[in-house]
Protein backbone atom coordinates (compact mmCIF):
# COMPACT_ATOMS: atom_id res chain seq x y z
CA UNK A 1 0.91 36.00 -23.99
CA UNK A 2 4.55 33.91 -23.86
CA UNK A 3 5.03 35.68 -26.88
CA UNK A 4 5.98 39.07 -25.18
CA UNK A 5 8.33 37.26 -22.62
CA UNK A 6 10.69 35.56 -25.84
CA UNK A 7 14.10 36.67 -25.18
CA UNK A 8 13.47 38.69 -22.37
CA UNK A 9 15.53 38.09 -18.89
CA UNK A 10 13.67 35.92 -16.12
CA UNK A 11 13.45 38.64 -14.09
CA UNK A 12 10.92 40.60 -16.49
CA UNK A 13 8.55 38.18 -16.42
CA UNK A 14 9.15 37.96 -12.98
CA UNK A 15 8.47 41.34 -12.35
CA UNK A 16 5.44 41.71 -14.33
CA UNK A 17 4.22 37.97 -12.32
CA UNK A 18 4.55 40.16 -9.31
CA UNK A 19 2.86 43.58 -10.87
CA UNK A 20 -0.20 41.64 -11.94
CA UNK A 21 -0.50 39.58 -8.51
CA UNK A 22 -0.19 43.00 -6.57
CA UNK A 23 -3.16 44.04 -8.41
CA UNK A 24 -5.33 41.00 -8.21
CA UNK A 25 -4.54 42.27 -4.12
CA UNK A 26 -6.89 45.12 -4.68
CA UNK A 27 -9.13 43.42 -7.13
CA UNK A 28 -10.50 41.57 -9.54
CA UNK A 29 -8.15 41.32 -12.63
CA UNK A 30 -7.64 40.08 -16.17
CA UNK A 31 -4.69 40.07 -18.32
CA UNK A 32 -4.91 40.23 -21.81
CA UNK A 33 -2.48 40.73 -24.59
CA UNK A 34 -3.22 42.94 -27.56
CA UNK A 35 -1.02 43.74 -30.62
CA UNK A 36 1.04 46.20 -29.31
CA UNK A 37 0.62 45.83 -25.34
CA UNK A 38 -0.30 43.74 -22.48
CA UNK A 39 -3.25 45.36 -21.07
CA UNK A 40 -4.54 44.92 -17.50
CA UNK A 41 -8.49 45.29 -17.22
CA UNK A 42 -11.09 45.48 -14.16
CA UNK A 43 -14.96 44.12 -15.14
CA UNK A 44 -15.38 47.85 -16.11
CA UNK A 45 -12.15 49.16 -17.84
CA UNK A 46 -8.48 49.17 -18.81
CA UNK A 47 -6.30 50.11 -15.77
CA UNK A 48 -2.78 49.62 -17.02
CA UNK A 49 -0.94 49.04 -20.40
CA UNK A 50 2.63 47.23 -20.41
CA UNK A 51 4.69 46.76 -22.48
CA UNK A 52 7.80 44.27 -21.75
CA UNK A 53 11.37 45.62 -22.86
CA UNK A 54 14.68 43.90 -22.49
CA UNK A 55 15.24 45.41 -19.27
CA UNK A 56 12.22 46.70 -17.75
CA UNK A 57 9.17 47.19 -18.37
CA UNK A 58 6.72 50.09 -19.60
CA UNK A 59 3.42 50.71 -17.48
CA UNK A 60 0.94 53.71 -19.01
CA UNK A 61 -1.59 54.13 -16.15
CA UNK A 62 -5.20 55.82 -18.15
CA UNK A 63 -6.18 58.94 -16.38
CA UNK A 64 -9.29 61.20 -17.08
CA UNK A 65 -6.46 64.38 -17.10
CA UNK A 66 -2.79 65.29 -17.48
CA UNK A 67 -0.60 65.33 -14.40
C-alpha cells in the first residue's frame, strides 16, 4: 500500500493514518489496496473507498440509495 503514498505530502498519509484509526474506534477494520483505490472493509463489506491525491484525499462512502 506505500505505493499510493509516493510523492504525496506527509500530511496525506497522515490524514488517511488518522481516517483509518477513527474507524478501527467504531470497529473492526481492514485496509486493503486494490488497483484503482484503497478500500476500507468490515468482516461483512466495503465501507469506504479512497483514493489519495496530491492534496487531499477522495472518500466514496457505498450507500443502498442516492442522497
Amino acid at each position: 500500500m506505500e505505493n499510493w503514498f509516493v510523492g504525496k505530502p506527509p500530511a496525506i498519509l497522515a490524514l488517511f493514518n488518522h481516517f483509518v484509526s477513527e474507524y478501527q474506534r467504531i470497529g473492526t477494520v481492514t485496509v486493503r489496496a486494490a488497483k484503482s483505490m484503497i478500500v476500507i472493509t468490515t468482516p461483512r463489506k466495503g465501507i469506504a473507498y479512497a483514493v489519495p491525491k496530491k492534496t487531499a484525499i477522495d472518500v466514496t462512502f457505498p450507500f443502498k440509495q442516492a442522497y
